[in-house]
N, C-alpha and C. Protein backbone atom coordinates (compact mmCIF):
# COMPACT_ATOMS: atom_id res chain seq x y z
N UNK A 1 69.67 26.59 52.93
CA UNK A 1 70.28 26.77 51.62
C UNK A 1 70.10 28.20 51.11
N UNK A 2 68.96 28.56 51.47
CA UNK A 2 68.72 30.15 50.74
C UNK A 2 70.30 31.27 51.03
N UNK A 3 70.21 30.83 52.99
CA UNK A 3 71.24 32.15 53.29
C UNK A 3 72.44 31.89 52.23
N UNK A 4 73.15 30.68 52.27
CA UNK A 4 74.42 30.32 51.81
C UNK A 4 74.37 30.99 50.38
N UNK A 5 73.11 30.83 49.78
CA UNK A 5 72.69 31.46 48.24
C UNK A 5 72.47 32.78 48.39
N UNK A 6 72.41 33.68 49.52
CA UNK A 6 72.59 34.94 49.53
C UNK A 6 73.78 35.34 49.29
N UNK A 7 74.00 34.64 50.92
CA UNK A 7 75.87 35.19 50.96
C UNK A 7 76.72 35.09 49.67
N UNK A 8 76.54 34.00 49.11
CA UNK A 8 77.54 33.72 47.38
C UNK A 8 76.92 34.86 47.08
N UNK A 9 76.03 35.30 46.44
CA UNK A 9 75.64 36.38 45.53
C UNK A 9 76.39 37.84 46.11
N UNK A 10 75.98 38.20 47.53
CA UNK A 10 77.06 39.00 47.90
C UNK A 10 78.36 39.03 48.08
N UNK A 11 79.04 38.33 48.11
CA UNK A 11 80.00 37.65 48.66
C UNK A 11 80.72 37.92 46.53
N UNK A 12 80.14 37.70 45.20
CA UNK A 12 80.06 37.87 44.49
C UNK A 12 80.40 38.71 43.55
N UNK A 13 79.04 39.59 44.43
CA UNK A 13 78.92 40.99 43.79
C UNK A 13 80.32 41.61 44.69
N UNK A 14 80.98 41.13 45.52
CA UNK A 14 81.73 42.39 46.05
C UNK A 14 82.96 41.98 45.65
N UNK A 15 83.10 40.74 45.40
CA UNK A 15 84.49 40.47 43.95
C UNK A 15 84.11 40.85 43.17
N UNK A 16 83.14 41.34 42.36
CA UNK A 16 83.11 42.57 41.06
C UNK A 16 83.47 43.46 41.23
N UNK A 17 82.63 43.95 42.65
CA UNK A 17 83.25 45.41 43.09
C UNK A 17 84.57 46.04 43.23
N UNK A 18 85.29 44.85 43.70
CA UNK A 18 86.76 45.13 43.94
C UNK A 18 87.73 44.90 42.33
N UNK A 19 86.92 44.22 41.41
CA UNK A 19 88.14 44.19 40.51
C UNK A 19 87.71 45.31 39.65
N UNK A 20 86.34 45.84 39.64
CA UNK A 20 85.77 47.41 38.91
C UNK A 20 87.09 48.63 39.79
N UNK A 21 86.82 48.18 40.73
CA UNK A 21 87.61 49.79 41.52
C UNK A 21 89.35 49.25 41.36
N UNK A 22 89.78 48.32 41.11
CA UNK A 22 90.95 47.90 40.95
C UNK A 22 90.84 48.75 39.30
N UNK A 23 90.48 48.54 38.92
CA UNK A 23 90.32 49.11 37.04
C UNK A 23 90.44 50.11 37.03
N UNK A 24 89.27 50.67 37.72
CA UNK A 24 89.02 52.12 37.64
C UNK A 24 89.99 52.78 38.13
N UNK A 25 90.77 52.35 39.30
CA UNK A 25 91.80 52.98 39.94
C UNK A 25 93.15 53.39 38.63
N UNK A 26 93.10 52.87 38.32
CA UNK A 26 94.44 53.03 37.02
C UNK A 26 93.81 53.89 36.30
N UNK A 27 93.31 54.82 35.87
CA UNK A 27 92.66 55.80 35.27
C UNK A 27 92.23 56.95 36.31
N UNK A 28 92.59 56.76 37.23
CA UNK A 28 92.36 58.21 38.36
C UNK A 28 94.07 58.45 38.79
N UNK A 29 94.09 59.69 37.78
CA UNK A 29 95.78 60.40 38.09
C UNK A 29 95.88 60.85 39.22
N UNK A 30 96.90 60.49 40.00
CA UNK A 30 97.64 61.01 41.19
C UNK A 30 97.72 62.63 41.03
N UNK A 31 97.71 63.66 41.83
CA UNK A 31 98.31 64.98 41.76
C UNK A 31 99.89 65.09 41.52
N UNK A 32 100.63 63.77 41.81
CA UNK A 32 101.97 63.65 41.16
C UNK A 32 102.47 62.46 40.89
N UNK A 33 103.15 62.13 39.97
CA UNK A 33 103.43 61.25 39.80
C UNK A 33 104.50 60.32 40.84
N UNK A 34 104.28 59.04 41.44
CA UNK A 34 104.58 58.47 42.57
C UNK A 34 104.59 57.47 41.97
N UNK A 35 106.03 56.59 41.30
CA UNK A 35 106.11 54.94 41.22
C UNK A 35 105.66 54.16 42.30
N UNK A 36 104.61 53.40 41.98
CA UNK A 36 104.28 52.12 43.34
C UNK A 36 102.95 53.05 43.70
N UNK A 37 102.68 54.27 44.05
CA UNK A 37 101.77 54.47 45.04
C UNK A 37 100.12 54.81 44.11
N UNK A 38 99.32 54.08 44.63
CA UNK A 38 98.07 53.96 43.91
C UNK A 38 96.58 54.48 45.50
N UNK A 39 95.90 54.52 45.07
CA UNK A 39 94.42 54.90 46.17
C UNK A 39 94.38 53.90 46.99
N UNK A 40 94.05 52.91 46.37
CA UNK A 40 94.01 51.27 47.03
C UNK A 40 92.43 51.13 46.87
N UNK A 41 91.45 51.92 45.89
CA UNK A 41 90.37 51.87 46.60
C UNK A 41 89.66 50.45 46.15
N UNK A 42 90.56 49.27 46.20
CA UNK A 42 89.77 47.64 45.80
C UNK A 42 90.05 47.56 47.08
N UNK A 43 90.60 47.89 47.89
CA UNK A 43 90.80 47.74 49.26
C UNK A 43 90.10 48.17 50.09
N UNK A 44 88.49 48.87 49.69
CA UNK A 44 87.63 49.27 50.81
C UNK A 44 86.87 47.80 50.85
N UNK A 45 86.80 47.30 49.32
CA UNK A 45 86.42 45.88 48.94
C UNK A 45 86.62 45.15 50.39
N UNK A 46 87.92 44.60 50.39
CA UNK A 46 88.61 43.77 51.58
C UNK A 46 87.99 44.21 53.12
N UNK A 47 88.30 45.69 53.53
CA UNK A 47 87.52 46.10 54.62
C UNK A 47 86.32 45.14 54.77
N UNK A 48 85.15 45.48 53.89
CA UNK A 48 84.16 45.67 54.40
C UNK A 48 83.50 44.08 54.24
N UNK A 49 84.32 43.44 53.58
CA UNK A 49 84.12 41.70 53.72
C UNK A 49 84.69 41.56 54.74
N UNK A 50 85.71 41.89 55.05
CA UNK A 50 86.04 41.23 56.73
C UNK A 50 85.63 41.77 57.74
N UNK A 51 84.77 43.12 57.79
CA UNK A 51 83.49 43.70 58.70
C UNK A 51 82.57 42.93 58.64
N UNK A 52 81.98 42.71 57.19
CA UNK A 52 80.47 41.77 57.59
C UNK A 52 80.48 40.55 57.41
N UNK A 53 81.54 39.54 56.97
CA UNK A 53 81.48 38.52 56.32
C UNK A 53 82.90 37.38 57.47
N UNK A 54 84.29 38.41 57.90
CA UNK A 54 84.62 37.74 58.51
C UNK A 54 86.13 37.43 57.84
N UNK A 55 86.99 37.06 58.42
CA UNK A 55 88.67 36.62 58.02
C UNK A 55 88.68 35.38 56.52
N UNK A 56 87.59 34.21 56.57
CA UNK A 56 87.61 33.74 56.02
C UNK A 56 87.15 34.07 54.46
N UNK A 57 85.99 34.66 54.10
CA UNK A 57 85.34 35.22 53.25
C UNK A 57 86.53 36.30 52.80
N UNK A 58 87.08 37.27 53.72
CA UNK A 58 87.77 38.35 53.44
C UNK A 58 88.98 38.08 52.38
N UNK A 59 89.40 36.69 53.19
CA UNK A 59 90.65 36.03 52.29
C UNK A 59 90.60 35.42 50.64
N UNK A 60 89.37 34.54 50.63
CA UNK A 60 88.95 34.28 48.97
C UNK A 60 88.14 35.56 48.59
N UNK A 61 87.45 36.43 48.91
CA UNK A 61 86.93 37.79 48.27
C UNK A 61 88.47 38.22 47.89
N UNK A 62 89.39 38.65 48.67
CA UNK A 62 91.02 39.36 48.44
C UNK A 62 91.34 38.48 47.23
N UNK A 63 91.30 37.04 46.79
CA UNK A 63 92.70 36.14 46.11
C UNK A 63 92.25 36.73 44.84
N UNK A 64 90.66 36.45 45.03
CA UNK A 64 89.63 36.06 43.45
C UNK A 64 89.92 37.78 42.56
N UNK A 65 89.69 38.17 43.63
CA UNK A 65 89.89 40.08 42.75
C UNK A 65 90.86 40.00 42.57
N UNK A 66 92.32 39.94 43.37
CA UNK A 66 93.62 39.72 42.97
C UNK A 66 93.83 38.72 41.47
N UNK A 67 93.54 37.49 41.37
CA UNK A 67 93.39 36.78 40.43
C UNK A 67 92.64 37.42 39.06
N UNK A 68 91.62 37.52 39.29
CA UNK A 68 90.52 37.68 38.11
C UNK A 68 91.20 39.55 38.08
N UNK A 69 91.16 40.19 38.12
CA UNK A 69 91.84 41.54 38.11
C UNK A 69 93.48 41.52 36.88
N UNK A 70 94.16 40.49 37.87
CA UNK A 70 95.40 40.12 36.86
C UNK A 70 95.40 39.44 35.51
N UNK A 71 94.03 38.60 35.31
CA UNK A 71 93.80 38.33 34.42
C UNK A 71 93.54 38.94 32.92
N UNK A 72 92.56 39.96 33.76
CA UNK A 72 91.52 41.00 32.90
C UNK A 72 92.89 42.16 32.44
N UNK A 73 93.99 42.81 33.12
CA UNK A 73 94.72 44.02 32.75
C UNK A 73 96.41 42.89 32.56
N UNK A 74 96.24 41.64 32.23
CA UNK A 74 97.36 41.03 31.82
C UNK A 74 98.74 40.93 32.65
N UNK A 75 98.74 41.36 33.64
CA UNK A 75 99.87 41.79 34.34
C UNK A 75 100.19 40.84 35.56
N UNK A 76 100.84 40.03 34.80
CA UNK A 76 101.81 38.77 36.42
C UNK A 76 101.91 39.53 37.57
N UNK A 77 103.06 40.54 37.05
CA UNK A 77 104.03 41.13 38.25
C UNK A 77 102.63 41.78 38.89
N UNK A 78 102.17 42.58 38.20
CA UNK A 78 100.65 43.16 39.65
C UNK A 78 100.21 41.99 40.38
N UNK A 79 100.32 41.04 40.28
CA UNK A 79 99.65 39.76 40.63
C UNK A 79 100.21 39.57 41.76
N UNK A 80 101.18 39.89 41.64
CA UNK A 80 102.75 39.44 42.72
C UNK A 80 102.66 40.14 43.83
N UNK A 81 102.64 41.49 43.51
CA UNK A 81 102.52 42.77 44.86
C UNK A 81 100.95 43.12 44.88
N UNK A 82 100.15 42.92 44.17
CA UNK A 82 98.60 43.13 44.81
C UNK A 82 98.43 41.67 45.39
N UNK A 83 98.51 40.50 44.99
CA UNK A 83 98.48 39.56 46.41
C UNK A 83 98.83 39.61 47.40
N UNK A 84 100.18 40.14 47.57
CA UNK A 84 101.21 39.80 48.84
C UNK A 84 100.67 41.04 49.15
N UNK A 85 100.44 42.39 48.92
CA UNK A 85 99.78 43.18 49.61
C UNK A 85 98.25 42.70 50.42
N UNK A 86 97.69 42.56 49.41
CA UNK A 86 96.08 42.11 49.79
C UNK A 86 96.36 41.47 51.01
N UNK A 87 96.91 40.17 50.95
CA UNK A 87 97.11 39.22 52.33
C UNK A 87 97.91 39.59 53.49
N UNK A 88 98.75 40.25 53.31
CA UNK A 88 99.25 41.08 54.56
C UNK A 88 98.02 41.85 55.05
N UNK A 89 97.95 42.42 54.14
CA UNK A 89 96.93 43.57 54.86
C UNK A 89 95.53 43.20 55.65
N UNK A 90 95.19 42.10 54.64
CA UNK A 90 93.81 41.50 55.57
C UNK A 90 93.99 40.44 56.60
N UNK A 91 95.77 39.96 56.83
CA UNK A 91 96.15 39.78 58.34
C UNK A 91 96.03 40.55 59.22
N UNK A 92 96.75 41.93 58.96
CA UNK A 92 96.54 42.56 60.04
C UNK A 92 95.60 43.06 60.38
N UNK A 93 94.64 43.65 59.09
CA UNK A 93 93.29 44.14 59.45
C UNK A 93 92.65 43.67 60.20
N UNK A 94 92.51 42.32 60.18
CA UNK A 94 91.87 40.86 61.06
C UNK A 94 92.43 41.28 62.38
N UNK A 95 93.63 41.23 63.00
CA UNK A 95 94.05 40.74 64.03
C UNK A 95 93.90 41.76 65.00
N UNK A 96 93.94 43.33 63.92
CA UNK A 96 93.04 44.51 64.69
C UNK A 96 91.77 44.52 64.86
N UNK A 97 91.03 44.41 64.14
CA UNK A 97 89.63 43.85 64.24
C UNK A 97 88.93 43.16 65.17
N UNK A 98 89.85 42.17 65.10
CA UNK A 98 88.78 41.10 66.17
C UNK A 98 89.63 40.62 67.56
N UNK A 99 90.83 41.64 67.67
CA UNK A 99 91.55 41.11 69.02
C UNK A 99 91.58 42.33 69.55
N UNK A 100 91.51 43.78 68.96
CA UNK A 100 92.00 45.17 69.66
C UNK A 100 90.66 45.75 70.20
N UNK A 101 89.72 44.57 70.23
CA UNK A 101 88.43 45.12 71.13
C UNK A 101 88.04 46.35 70.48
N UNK A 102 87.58 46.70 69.64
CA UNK A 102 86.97 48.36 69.14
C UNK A 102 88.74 49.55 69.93
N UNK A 103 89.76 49.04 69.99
CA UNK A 103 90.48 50.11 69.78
C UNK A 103 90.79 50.90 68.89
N UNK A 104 90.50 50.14 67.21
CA UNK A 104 90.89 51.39 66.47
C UNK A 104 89.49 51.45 65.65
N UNK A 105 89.18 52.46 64.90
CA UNK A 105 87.83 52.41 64.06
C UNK A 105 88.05 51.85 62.47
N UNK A 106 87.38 51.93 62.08
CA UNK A 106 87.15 51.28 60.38
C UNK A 106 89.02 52.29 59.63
N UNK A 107 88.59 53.62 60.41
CA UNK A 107 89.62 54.54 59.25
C UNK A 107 90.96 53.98 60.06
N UNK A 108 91.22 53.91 61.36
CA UNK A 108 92.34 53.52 61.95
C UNK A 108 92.84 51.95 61.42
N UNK A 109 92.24 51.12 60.91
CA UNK A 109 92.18 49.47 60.76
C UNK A 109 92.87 49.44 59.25
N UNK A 110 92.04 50.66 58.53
CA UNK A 110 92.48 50.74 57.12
C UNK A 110 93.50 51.29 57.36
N UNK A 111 94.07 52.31 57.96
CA UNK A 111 95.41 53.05 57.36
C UNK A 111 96.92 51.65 58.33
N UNK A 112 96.28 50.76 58.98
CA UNK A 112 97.31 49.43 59.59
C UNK A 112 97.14 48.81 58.29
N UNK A 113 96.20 48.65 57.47
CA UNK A 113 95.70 47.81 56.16
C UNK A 113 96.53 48.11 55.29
N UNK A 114 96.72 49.28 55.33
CA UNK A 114 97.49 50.28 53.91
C UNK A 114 98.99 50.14 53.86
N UNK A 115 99.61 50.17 55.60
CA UNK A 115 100.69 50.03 55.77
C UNK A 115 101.01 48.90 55.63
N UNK A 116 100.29 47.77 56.01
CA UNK A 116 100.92 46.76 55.75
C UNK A 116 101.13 45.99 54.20
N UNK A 117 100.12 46.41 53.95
CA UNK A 117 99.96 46.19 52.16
C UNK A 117 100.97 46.83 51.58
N UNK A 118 101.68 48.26 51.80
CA UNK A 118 102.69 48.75 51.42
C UNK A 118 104.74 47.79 52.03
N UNK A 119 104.28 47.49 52.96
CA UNK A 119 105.54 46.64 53.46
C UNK A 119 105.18 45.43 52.76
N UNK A 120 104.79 44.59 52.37
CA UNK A 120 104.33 43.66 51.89
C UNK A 120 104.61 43.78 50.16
N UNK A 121 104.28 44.95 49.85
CA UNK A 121 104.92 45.03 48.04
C UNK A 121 106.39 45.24 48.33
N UNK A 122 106.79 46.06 49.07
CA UNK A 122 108.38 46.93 49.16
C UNK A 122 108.77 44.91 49.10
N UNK A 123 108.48 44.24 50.32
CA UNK A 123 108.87 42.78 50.57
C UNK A 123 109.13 42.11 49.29
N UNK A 124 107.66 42.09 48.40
CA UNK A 124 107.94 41.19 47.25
C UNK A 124 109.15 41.58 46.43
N UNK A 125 108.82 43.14 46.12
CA UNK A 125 109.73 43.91 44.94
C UNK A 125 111.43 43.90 45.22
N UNK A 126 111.76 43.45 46.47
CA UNK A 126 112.77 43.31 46.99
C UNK A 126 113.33 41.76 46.68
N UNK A 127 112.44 40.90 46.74
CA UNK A 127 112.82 39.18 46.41
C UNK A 127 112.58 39.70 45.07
N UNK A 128 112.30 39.79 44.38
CA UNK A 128 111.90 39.63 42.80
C UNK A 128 112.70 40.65 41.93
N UNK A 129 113.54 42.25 42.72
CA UNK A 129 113.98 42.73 42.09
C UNK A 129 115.52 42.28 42.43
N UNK A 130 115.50 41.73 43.84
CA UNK A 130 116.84 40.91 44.18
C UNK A 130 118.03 42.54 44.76
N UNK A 131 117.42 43.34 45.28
CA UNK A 131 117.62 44.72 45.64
C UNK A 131 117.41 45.08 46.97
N UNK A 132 118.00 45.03 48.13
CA UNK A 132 117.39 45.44 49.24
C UNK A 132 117.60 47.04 49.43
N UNK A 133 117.80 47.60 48.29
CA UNK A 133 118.09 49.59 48.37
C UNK A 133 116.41 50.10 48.05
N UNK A 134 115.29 48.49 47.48
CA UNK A 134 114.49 49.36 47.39
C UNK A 134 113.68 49.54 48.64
N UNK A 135 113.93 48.94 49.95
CA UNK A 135 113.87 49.64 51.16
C UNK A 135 113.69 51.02 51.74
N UNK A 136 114.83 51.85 50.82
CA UNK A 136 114.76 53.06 51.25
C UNK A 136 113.48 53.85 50.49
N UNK A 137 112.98 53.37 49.81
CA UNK A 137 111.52 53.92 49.35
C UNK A 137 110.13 53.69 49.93
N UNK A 138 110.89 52.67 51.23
CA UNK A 138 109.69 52.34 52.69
C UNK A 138 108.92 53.48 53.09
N UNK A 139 109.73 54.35 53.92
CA UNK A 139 109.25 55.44 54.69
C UNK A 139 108.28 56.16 53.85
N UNK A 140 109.17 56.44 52.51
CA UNK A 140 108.03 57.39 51.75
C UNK A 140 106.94 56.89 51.39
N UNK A 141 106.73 55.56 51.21
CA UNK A 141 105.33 55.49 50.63
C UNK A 141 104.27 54.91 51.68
N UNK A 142 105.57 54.73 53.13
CA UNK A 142 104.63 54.75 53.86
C UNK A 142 103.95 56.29 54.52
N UNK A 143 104.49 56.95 54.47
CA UNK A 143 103.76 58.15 54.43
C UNK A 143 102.59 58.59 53.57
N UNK A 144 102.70 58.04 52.35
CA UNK A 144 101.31 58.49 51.46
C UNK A 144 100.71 57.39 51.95
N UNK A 145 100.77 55.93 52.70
CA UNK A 145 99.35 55.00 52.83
C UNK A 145 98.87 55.58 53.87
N UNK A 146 99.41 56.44 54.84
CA UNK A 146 98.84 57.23 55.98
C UNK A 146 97.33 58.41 55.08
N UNK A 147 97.63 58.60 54.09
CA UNK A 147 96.38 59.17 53.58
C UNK A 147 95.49 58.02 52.86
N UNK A 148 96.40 57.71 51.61
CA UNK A 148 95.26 56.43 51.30
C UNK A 148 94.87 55.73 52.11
N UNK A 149 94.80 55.23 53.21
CA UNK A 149 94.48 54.11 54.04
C UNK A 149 93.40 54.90 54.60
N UNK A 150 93.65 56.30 55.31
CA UNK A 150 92.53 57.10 55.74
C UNK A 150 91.40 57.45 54.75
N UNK A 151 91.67 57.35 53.35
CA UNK A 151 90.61 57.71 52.68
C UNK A 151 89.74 56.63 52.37
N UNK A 152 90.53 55.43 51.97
CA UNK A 152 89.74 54.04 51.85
C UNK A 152 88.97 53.81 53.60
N UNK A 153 89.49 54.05 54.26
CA UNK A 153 88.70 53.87 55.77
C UNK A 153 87.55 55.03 55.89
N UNK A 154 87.72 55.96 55.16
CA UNK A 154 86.27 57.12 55.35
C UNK A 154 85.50 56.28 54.57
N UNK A 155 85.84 55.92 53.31
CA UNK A 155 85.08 55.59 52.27
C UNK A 155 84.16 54.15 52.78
N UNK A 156 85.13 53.55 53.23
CA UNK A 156 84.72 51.76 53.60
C UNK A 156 83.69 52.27 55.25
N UNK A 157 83.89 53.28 55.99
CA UNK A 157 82.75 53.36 57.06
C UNK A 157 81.72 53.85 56.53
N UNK A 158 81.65 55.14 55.70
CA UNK A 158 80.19 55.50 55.10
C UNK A 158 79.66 54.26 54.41
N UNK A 159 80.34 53.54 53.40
CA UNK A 159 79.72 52.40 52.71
C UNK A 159 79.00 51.45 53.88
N UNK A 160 79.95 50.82 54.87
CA UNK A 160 79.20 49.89 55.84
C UNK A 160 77.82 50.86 56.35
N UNK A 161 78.11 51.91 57.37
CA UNK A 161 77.12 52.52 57.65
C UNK A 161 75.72 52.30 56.88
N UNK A 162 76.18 52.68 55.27
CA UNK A 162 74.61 52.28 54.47
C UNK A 162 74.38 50.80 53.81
N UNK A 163 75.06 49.89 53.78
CA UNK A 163 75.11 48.35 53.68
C UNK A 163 74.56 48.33 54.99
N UNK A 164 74.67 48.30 56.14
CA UNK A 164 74.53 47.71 57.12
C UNK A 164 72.78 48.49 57.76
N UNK A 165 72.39 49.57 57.56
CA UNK A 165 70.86 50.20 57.66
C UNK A 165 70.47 49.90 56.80
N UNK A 166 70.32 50.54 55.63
CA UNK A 166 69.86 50.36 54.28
C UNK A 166 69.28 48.92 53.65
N UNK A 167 70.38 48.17 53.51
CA UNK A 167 70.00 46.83 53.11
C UNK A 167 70.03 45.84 54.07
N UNK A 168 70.01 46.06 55.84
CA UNK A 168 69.73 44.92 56.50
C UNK A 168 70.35 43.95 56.57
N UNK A 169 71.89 43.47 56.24
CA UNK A 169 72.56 42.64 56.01
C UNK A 169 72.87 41.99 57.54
N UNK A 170 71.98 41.10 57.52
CA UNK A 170 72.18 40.33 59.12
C UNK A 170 73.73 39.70 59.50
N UNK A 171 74.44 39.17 58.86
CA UNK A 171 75.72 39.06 58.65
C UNK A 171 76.95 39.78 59.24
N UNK A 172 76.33 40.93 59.43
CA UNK A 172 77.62 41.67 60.60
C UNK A 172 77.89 41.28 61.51
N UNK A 173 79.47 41.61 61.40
CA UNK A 173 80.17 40.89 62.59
C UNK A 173 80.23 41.60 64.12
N UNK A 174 80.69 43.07 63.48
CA UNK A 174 80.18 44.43 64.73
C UNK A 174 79.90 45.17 64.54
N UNK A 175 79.70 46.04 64.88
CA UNK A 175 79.14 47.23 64.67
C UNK A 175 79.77 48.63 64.63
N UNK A 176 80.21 49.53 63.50
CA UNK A 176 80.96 50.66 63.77
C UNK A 176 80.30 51.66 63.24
N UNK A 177 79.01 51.75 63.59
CA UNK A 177 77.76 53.00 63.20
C UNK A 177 77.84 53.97 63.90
């Protein structure tokens, strides 16, 4: 009973974490202004639960920040494209992860994370705006998740690196030290 009472508490604390950096993110200005394109950094959140915790954990850590996040800043429609992002993304993150044998690293996993989270909003905003022209705004913003995805992947390997020495978290799944 204790571990299971660990893991909730972490497992916890890192749905705080992700709906703080979901917050905080809306108050850190872009160098230009870019409709749709944000850091993603609730998304190192997602990483690093499905590094130490696993596909399952990764998926209710992703809904609950998605949920409780939309709650707290009032906003349905974010609800709409930060879910359907979140869950794309921690498909594919997963399926790189634990089938591509250590082919790509934490920063390579995130910037597949980023992209797919970005096809995944263009997807929703397309059923919901009932528009398939907003397509042509694919390429470009998949070009900026090629940086955000790399920065949330620097950010999410230094973090594991010291989660994973530091505090001893027996719970890892592998190892990318």
């Amino acid at each position: 009973m204790r571990i299971k009472t660990r893991r909730l508490i972490y497992l916890s604390l890192l749905v705080s974490f992700g709906i703080v950096l979901h917050i905080v993110e809306a108050f850190i200005p872009l160098p230009i202004y870019i409709p749709g394109a944000k850091l993603g950094l609730a998304n190192i959140i997602t990483l690093l639960v499905l590094v130490l915790y696993g596909f399952k954990d990764g998926l209710i850590v992703s809904i609950l920040r998605c949920l409780i996040s939309a709650l707290i800043t009032g906003s349905v429609s974010s609800l709409i494209y930060s879910l359907s992002g979140a869950v794309l993304s921690l498909f594919m993150m997963s399926f790189v992860f634990f089938y591509m044998n250590k082919t790509f690293s934490l920063v390579g996993i995130s910037i597949i994370g980023a992209q797919a989270h970005i096809l995944a909003q263009i997807i929703a905003a397309s059923i919901i705006l009932r528009n398939s022209g907003i397509f042509l705004y694919l390429p470009f913003l998949m070009m900026i998740s090629l940086f955000t995805g790399y920065f949330v992947g620097l950010v999410s390997n230094l973090t594991y690196g010291i989660l994973s020495k530091n505090l001893k978290l027996i719970e890892v799944k592998k190892s990318y030290s």
